[in-house]
C-alpha atoms as a PDB file:
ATOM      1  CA  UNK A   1     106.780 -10.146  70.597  1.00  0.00           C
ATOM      2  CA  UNK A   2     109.962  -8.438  69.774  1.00  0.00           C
ATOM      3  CA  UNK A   3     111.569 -10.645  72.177  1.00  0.00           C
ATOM      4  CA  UNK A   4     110.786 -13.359  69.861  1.00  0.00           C
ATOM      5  CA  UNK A   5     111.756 -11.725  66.984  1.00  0.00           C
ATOM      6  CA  UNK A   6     115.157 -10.680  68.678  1.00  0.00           C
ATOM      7  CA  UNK A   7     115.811 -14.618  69.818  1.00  0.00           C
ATOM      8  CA  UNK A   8     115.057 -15.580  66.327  1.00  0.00           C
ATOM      9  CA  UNK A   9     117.625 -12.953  64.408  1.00  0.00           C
ATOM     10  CA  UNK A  10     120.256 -14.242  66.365  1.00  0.00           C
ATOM     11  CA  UNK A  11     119.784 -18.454  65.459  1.00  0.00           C
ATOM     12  CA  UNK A  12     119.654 -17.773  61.345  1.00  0.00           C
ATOM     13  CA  UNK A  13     121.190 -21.083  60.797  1.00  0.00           C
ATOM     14  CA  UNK A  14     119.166 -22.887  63.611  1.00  0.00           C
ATOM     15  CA  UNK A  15     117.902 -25.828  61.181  1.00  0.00           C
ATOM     16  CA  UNK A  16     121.251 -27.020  61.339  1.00  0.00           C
ATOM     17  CA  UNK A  17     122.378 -29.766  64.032  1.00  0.00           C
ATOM     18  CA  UNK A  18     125.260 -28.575  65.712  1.00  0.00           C
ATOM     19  CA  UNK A  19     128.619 -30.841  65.817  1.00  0.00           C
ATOM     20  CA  UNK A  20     129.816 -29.545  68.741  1.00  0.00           C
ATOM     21  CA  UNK A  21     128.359 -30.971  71.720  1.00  0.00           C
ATOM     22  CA  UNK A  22     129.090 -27.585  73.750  1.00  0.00           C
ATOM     23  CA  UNK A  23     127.330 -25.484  71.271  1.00  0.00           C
ATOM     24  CA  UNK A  24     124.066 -27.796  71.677  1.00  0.00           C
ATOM     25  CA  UNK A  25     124.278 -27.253  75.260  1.00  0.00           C
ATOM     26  CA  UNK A  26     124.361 -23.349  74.880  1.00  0.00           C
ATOM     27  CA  UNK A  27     121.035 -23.825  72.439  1.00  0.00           C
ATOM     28  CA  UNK A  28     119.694 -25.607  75.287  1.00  0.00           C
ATOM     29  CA  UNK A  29     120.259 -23.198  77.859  1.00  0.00           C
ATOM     30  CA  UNK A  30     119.344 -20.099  75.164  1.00  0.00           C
ATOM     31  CA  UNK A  31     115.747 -22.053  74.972  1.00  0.00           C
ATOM     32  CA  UNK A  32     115.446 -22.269  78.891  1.00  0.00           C
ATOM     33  CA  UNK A  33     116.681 -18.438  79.328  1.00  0.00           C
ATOM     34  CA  UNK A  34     114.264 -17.659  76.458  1.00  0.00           C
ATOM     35  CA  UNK A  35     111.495 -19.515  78.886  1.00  0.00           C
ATOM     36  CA  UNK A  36     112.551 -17.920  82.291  1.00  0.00           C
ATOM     37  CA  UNK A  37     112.515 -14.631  80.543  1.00  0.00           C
ATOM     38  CA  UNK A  38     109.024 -14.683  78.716  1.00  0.00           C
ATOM     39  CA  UNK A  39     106.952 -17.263  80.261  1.00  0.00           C
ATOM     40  CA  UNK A  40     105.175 -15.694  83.412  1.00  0.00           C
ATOM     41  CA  UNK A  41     103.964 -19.613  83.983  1.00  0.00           C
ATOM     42  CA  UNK A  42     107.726 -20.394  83.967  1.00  0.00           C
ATOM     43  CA  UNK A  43     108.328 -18.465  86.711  1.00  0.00           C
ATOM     44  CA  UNK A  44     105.338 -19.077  89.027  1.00  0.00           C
ATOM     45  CA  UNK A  45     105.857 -22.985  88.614  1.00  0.00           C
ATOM     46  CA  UNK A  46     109.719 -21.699  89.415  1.00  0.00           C
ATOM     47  CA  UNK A  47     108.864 -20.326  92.849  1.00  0.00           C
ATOM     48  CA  UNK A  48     106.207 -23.241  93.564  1.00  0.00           C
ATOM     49  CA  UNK A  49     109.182 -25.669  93.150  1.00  0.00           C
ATOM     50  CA  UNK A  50     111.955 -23.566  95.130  1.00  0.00           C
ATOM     51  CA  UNK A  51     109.260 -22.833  97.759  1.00  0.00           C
ATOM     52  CA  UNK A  52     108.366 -26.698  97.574  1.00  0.00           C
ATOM     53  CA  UNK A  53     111.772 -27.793  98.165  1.00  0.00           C
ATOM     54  CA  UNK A  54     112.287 -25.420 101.354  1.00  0.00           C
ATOM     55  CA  UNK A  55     109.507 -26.884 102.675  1.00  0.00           C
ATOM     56  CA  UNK A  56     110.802 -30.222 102.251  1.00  0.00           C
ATOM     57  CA  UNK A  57     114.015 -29.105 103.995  1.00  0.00           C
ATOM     58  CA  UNK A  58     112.196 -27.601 107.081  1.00  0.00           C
ATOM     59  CA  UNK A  59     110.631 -30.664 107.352  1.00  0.00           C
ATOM     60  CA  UNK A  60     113.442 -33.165 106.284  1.00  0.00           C
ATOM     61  CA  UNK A  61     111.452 -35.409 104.051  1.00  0.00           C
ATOM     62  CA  UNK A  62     113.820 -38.925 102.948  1.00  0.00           C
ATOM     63  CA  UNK A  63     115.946 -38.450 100.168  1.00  0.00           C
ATOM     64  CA  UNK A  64     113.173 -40.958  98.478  1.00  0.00           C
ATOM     65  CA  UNK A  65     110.536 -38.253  98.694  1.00  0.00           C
ATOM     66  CA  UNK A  66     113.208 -35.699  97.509  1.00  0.00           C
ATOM     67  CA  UNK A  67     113.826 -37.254  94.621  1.00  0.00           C
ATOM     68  CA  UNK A  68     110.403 -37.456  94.020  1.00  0.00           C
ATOM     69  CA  UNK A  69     109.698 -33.999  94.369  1.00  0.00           C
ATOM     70  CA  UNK A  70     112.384 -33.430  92.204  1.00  0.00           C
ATOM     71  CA  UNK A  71     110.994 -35.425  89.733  1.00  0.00           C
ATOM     72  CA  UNK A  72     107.609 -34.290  89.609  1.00  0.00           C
ATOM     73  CA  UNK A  73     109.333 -30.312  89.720  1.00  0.00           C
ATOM     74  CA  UNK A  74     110.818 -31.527  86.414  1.00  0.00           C
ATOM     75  CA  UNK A  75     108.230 -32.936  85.138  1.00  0.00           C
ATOM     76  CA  UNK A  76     105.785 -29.991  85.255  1.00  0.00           C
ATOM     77  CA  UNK A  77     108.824 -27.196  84.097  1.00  0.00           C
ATOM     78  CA  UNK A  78     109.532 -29.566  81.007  1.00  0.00           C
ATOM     79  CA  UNK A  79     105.850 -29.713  80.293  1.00  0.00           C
ATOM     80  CA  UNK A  80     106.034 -25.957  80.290  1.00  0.00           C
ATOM     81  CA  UNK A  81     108.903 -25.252  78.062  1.00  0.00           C
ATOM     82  CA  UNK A  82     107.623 -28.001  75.667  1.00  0.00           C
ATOM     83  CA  UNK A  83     103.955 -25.850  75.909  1.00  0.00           C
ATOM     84  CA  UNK A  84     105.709 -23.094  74.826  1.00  0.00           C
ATOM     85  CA  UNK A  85     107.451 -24.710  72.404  1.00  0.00           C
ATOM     86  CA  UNK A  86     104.268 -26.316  70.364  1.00  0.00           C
ATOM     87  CA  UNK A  87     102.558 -22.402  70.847  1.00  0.00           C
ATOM     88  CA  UNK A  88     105.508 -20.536  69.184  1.00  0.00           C
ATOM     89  CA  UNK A  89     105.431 -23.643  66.233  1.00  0.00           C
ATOM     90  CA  UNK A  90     101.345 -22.975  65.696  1.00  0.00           C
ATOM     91  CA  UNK A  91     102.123 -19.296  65.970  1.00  0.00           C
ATOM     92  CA  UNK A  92     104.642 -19.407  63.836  1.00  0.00           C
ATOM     93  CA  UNK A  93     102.285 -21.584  60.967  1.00  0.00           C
ATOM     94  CA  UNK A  94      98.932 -19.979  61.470  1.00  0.00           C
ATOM     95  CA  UNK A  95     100.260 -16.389  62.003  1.00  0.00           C
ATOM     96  CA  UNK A  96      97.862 -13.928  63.138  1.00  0.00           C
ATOM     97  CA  UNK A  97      94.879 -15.919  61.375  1.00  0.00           C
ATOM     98  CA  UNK A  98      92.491 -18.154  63.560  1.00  0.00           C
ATOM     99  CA  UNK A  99      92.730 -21.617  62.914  1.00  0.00           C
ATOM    100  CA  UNK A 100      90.733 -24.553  64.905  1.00  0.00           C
ATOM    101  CA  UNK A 101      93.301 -26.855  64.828  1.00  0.00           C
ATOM    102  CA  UNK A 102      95.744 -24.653  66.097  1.00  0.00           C
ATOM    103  CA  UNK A 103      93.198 -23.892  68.844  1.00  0.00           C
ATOM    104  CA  UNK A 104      93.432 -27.560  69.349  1.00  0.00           C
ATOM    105  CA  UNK A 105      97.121 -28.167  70.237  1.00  0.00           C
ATOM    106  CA  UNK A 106      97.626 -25.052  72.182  1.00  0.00           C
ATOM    107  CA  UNK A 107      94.754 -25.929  74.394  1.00  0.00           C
ATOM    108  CA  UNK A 108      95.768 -29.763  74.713  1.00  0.00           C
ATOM    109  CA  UNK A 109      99.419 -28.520  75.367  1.00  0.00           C
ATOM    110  CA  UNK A 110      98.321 -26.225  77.969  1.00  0.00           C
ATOM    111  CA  UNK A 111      96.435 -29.526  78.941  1.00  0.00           C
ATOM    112  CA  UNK A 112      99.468 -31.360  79.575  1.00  0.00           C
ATOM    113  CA  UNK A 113     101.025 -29.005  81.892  1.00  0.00           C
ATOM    114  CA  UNK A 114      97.748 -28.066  83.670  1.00  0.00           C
ATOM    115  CA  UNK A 115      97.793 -32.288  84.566  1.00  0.00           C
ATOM    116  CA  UNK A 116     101.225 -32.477  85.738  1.00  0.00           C
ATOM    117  CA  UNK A 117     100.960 -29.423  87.975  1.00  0.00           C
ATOM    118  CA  UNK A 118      97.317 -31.482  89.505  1.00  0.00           C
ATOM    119  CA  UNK A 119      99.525 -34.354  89.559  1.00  0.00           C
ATOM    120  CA  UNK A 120     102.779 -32.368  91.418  1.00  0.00           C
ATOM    121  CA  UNK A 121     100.019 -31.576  94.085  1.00  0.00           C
ATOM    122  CA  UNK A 122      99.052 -35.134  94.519  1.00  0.00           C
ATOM    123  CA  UNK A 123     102.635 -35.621  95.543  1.00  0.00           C
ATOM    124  CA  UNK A 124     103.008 -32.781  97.486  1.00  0.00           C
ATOM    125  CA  UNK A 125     100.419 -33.794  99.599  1.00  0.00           C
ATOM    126  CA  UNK A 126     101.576 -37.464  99.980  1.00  0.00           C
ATOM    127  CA  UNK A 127     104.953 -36.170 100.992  1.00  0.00           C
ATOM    128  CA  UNK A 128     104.315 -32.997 103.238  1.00  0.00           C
ATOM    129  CA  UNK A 129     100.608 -34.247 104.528  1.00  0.00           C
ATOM    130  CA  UNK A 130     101.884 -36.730 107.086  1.00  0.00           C
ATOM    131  CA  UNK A 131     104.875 -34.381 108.278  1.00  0.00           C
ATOM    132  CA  UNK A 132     102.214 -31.445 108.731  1.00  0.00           C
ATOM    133  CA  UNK A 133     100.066 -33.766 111.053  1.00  0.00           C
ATOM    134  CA  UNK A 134     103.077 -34.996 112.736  1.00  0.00           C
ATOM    135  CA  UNK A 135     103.711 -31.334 114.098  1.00  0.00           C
ATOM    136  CA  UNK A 136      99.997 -30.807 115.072  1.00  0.00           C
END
């Protein structure tokens, strides 16, 4: 919690769109640090994807099914910085006070990610299943 509090000293003006295209790209990379540093999710989805991409090397999958993987890798760690996104917003609103419909969206954003990382497997499978048999 004072990790959050710490983040949010240092953006006091952070309702403003920056001008400067270079300055947006630092508040990008300040919310991904802010992820990687406080999201234990973050990181196990991290080491699933690095781990996932070895594997794919080892067994030298196309460049199609790379790009796939890639894809679907991306598509789970955006879900996951956009979950933690929509949980600091509710926190932020409801404060320390329990609220159903707060419930709600952090449950159906932790939903979201939950799918993508079923879905990630799907494609794991499609891509490493038939190279796994191959060596059997």
């Amino acid at each position: 919690m004072e990790k959050k509090l710490n983040s949010l000293k240092n953006r006091k003006e952070s309702y403003k769109t920056s001008i400067n295209v270079l300055i947006s790209f630092k508040y990008a990379f300040s919310g991904i640090s802010y992820v990687l540093k406080t999201s234990r999710n973050f990181k196990i989805q991290l080491i699933f994807a690095v781990t996932s991409l070895m594997i794919g090397f080892l067994l030298q999958i196309s460049l199609s099914n790379y790009v796939m993987l890639i894809a679907t890798i991306m598509s789970v760690l955006i879900l996951e910085i956009l979950n933690t996104s929509i949980e600091s917003i509710v926190d932020l609103v409801v404060k320390k006070e329990f609220s159903n419909l707060a419930k709600i969206s952090k449950d159906t954003s932790a939903g979201a990610v939950f799918l993508a990382s079923i879905n990630s497997v799907i494609i794991a499978m499609y891509i490493f299943a038939p190279k796994i048999k191959f060596l059997f």
